[in-house]
C-alpha atoms as a PDB file:
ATOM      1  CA  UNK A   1     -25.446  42.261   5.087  1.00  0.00           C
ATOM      2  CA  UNK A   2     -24.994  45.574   4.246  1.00  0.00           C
ATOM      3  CA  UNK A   3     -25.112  47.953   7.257  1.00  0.00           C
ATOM      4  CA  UNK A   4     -25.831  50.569   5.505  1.00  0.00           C
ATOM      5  CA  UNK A   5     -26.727  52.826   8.482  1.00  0.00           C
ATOM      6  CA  UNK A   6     -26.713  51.832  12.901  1.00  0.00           C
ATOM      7  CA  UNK A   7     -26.760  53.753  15.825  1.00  0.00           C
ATOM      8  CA  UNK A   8     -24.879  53.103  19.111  1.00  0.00           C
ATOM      9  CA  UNK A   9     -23.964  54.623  22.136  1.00  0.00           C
ATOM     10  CA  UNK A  10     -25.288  58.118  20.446  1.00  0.00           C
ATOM     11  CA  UNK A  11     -23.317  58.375  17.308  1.00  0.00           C
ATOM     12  CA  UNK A  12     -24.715  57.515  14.014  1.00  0.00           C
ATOM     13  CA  UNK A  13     -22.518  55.940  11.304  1.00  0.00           C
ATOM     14  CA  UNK A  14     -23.878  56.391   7.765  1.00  0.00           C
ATOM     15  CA  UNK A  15     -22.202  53.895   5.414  1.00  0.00           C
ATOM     16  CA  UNK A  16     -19.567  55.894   2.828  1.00  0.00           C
ATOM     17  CA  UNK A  17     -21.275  56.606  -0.457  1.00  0.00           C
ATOM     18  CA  UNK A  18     -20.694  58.672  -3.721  1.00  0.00           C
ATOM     19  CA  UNK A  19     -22.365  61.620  -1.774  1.00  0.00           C
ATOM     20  CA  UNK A  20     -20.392  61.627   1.265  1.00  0.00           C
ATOM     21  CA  UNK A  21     -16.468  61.030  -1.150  1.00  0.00           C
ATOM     22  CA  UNK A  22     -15.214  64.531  -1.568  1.00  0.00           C
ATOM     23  CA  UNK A  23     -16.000  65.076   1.752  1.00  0.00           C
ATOM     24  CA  UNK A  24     -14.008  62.147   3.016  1.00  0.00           C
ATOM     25  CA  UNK A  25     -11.046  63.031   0.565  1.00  0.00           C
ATOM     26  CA  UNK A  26     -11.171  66.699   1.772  1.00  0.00           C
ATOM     27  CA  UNK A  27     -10.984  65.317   5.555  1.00  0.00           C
ATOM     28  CA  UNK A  28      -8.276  62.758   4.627  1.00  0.00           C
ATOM     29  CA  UNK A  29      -5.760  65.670   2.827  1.00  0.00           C
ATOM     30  CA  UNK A  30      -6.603  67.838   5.856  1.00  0.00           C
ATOM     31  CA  UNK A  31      -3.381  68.892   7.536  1.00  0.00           C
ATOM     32  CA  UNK A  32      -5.305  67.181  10.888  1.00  0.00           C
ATOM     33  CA  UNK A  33      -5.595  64.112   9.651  1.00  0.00           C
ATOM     34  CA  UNK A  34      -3.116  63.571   6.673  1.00  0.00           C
ATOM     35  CA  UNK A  35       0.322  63.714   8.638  1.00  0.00           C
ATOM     36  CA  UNK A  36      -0.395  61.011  11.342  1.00  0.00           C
ATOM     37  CA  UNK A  37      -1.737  58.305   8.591  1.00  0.00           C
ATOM     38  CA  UNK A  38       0.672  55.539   6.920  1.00  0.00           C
ATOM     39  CA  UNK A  39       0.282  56.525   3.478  1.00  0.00           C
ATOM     40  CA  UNK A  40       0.646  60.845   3.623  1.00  0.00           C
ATOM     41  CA  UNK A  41       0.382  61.527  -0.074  1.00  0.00           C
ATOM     42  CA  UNK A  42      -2.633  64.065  -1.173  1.00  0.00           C
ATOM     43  CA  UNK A  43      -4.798  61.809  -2.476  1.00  0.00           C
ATOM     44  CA  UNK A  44      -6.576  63.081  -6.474  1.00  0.00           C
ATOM     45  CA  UNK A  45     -10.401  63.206  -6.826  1.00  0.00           C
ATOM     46  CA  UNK A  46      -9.405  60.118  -9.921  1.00  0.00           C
ATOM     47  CA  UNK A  47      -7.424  58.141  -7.408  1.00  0.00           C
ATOM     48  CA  UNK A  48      -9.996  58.582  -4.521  1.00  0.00           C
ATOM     49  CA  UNK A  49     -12.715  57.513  -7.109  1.00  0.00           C
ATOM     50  CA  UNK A  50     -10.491  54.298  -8.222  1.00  0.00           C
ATOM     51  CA  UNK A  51     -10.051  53.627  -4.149  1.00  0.00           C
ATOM     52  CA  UNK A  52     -13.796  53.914  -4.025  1.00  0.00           C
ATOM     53  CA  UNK A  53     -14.689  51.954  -6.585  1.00  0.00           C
ATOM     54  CA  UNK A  54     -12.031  49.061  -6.097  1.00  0.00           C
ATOM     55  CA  UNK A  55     -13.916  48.650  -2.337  1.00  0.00           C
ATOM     56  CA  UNK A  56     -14.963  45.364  -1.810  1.00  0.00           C
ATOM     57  CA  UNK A  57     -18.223  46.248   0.707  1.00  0.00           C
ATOM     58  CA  UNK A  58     -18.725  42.718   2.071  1.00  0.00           C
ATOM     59  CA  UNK A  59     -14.629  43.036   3.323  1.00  0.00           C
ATOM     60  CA  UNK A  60     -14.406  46.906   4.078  1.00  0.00           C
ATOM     61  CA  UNK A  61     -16.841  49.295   5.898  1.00  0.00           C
ATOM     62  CA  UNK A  62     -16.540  53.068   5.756  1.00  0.00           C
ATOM     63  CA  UNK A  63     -18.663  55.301   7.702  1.00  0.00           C
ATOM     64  CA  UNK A  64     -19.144  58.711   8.716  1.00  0.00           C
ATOM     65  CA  UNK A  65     -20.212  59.030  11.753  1.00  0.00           C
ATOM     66  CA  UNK A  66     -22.690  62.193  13.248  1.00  0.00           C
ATOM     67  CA  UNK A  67     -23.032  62.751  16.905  1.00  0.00           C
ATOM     68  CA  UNK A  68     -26.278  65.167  17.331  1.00  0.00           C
ATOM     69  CA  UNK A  69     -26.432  65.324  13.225  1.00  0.00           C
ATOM     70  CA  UNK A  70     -22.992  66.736  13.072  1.00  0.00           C
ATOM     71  CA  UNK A  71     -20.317  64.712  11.046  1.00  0.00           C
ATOM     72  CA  UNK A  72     -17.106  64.417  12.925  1.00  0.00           C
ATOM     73  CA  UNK A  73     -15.541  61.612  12.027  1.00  0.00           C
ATOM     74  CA  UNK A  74     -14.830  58.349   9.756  1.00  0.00           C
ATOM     75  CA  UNK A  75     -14.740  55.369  11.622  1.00  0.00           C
ATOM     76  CA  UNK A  76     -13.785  52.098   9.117  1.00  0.00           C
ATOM     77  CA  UNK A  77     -13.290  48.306   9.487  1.00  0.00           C
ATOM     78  CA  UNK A  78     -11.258  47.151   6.213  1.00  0.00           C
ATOM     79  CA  UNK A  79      -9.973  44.114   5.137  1.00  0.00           C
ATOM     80  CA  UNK A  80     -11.927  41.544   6.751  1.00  0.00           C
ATOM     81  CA  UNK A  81     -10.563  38.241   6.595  1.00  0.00           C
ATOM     82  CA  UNK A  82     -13.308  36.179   6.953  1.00  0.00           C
ATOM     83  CA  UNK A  83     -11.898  32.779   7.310  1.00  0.00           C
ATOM     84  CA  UNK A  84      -9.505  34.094  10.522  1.00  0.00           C
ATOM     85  CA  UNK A  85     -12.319  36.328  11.492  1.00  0.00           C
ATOM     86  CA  UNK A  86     -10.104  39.839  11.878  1.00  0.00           C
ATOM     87  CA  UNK A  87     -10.304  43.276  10.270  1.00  0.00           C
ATOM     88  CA  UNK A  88      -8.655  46.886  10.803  1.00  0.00           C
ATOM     89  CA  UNK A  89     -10.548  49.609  12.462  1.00  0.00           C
ATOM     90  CA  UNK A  90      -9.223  52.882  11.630  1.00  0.00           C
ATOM     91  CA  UNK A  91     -10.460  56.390  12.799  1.00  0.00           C
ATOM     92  CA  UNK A  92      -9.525  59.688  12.170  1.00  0.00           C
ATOM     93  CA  UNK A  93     -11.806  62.910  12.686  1.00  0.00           C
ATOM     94  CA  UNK A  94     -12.105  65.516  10.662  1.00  0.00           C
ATOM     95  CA  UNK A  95     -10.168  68.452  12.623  1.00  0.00           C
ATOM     96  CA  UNK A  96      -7.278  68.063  15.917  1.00  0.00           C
ATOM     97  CA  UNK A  97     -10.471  69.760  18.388  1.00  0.00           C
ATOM     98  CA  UNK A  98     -12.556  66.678  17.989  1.00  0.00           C
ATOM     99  CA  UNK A  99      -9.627  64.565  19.321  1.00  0.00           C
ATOM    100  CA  UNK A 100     -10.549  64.129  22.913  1.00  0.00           C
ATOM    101  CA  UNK A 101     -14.276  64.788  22.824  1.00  0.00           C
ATOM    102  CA  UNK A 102     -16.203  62.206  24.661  1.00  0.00           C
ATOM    103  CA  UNK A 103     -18.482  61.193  21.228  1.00  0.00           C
ATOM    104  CA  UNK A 104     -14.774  59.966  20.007  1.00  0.00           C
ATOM    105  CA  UNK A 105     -14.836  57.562  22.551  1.00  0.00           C
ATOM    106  CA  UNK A 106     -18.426  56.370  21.982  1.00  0.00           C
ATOM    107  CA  UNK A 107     -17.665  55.769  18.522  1.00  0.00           C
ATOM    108  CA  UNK A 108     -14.931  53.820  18.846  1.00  0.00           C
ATOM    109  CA  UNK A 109     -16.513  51.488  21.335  1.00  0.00           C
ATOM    110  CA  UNK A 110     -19.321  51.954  18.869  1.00  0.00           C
ATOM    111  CA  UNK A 111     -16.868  50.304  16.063  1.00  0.00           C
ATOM    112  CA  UNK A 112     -15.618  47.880  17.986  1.00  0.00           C
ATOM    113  CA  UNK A 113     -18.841  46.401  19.370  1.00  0.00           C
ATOM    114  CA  UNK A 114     -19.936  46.530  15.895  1.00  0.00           C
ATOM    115  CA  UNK A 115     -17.111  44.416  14.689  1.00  0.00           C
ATOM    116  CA  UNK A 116     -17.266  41.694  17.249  1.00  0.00           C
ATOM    117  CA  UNK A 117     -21.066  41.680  17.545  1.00  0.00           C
ATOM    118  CA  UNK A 118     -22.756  42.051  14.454  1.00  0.00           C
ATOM    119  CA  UNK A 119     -19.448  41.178  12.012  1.00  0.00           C
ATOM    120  CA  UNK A 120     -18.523  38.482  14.374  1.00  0.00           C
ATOM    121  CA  UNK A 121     -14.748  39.324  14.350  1.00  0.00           C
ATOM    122  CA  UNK A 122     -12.752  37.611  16.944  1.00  0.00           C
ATOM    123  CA  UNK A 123      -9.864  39.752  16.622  1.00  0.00           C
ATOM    124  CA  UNK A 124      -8.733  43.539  15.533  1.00  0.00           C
ATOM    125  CA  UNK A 125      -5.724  44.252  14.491  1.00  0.00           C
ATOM    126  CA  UNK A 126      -4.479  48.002  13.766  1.00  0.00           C
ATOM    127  CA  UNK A 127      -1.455  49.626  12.285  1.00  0.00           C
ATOM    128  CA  UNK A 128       0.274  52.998  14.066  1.00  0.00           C
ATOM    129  CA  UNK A 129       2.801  55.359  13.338  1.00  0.00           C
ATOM    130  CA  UNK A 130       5.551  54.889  16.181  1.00  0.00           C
ATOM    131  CA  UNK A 131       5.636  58.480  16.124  1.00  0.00           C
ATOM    132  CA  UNK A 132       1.618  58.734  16.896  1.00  0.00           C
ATOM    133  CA  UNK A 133       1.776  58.886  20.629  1.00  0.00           C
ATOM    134  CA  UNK A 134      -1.532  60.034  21.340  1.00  0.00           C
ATOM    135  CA  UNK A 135      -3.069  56.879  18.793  1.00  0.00           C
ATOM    136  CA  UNK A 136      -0.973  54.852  20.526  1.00  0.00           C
ATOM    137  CA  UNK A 137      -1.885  55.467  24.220  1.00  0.00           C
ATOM    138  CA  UNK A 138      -5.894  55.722  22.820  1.00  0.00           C
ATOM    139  CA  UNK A 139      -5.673  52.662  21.339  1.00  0.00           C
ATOM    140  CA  UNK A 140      -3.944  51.022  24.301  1.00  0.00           C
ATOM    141  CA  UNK A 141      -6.948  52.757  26.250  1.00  0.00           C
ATOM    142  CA  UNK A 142      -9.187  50.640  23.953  1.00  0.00           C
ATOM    143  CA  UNK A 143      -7.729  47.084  24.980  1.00  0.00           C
ATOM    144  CA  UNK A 144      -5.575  46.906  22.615  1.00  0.00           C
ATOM    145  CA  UNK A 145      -1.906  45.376  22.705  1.00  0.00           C
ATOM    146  CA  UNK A 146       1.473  45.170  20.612  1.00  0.00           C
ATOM    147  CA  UNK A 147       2.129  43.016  18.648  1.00  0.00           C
ATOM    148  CA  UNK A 148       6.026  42.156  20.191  1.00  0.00           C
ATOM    149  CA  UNK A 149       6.273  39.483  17.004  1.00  0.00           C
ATOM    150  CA  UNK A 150       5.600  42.421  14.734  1.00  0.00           C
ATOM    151  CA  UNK A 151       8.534  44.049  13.387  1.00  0.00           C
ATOM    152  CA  UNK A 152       8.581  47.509  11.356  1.00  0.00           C
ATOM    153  CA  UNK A 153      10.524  50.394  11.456  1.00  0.00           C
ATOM    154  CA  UNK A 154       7.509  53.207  11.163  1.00  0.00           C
ATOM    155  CA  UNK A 155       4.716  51.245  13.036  1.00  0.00           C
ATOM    156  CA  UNK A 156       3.455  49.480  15.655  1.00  0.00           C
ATOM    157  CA  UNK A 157       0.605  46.346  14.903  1.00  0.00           C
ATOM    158  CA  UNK A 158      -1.934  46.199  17.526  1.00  0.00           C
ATOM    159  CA  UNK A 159      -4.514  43.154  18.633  1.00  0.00           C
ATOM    160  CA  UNK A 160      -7.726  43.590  20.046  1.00  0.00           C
ATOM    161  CA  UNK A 161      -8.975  40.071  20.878  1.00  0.00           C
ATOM    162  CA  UNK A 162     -12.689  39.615  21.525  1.00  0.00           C
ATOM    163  CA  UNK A 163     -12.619  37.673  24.579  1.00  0.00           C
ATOM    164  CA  UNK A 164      -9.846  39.931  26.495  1.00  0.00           C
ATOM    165  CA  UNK A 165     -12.096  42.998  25.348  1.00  0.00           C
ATOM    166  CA  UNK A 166     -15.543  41.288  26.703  1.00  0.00           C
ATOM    167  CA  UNK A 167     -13.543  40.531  30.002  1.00  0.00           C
ATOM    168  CA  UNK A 168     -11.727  43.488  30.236  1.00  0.00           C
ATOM    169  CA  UNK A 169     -13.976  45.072  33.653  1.00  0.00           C
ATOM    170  CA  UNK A 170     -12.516  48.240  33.384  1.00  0.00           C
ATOM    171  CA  UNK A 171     -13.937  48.482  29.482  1.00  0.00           C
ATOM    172  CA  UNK A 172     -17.276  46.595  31.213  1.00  0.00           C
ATOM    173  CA  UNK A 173     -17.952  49.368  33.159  1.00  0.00           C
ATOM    174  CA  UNK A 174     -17.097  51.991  30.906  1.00  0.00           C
ATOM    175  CA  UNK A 175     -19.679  50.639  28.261  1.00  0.00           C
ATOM    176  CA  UNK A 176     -22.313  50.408  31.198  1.00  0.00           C
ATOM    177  CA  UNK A 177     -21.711  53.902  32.157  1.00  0.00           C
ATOM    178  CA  UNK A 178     -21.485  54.783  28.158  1.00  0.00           C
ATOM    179  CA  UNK A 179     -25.188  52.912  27.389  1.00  0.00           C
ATOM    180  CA  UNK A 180     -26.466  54.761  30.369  1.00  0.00           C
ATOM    181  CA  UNK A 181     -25.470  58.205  29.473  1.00  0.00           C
END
């Protein structure tokens, strides 16, 4: 399928197109964004086009996502193995304000929902810097846990398992109060 656009918990997520790249390459070089990701090179228009255009879209999903019609962030699920049924979500919003906002939350649940529901993931794993505190704790927040049979020197590998997420009450509740609000 392609899920080209959805809508959950109040944010929108528009699937990434050639209309919406500069805008994401602007965002990712930002000085906000650029110095807590894995890879901190300034990305070229050429090499952001190549990225682009090497996407496979059945394995990788890109969005922007718009809470009231405002763009905020891109929220992403990449390299989907489908046969073990996991994938990456990744985040990052376009400026350091957005960073606790409450419509950061609802897309991330957003994401993740997304993944286990309609991509039927049964497991998400992430990469973080070990010097990302504050993606750390979040994602910790989120359900997620370390990876103790990971071993890196720069980052930590996270897993997000569907079941522990669905049973998770304290993430129950949260999505209640979330679908209510």
């Amino acid at each position: 399928m392609e899920y080209s656009e959805f809508s959950r918990l109040g944010v929108t997520f528009k699937r990434l197109s050639m209309d919406t790249l500069e805008m994401l390459r602007q965002w990712r070089n930002s000085d906000d964004v650029r110095p807590y990701m894995i890879y901190q090179k300034i990305i070229s228009p050429e090499d952001h086009l190549k990225w682009y255009e090497s996407l496979d879209r059945k394995t990788n999903f890109y969005y922007f996502t718009f809470y009231n019609n405002e763009p905020f962030g891109v929220y992403s699920i990449k390299d989907i193995d489908l046969e073990k049924k996991t994938g990456e979500p990744g985040v990052f919003l376009k400026n350091k304000s957005l960073w606790e906002s409450e419509f950061t939350l609802r897309g991330s649940f957003s994401l993740l929902l997304f993944a286990f529901e309609e991509l039927n993931l049964e497991s998400q794993i992430i990469h973080v810097l070990k010097t990302n505190k504050k993606a750390l704790s979040y994602n910790k927040q989120l359900g997620f846990k370390i990876n103790t049979g990971f071993q890196n020197n720069d980052f930590f590998e996270l897993i997000l398992k569907k079941e522990e997420f669905f049973a998770n009450n304290r993430i129950s509740k949260l999505l209640n109060y979330l679908e209510k609000s």
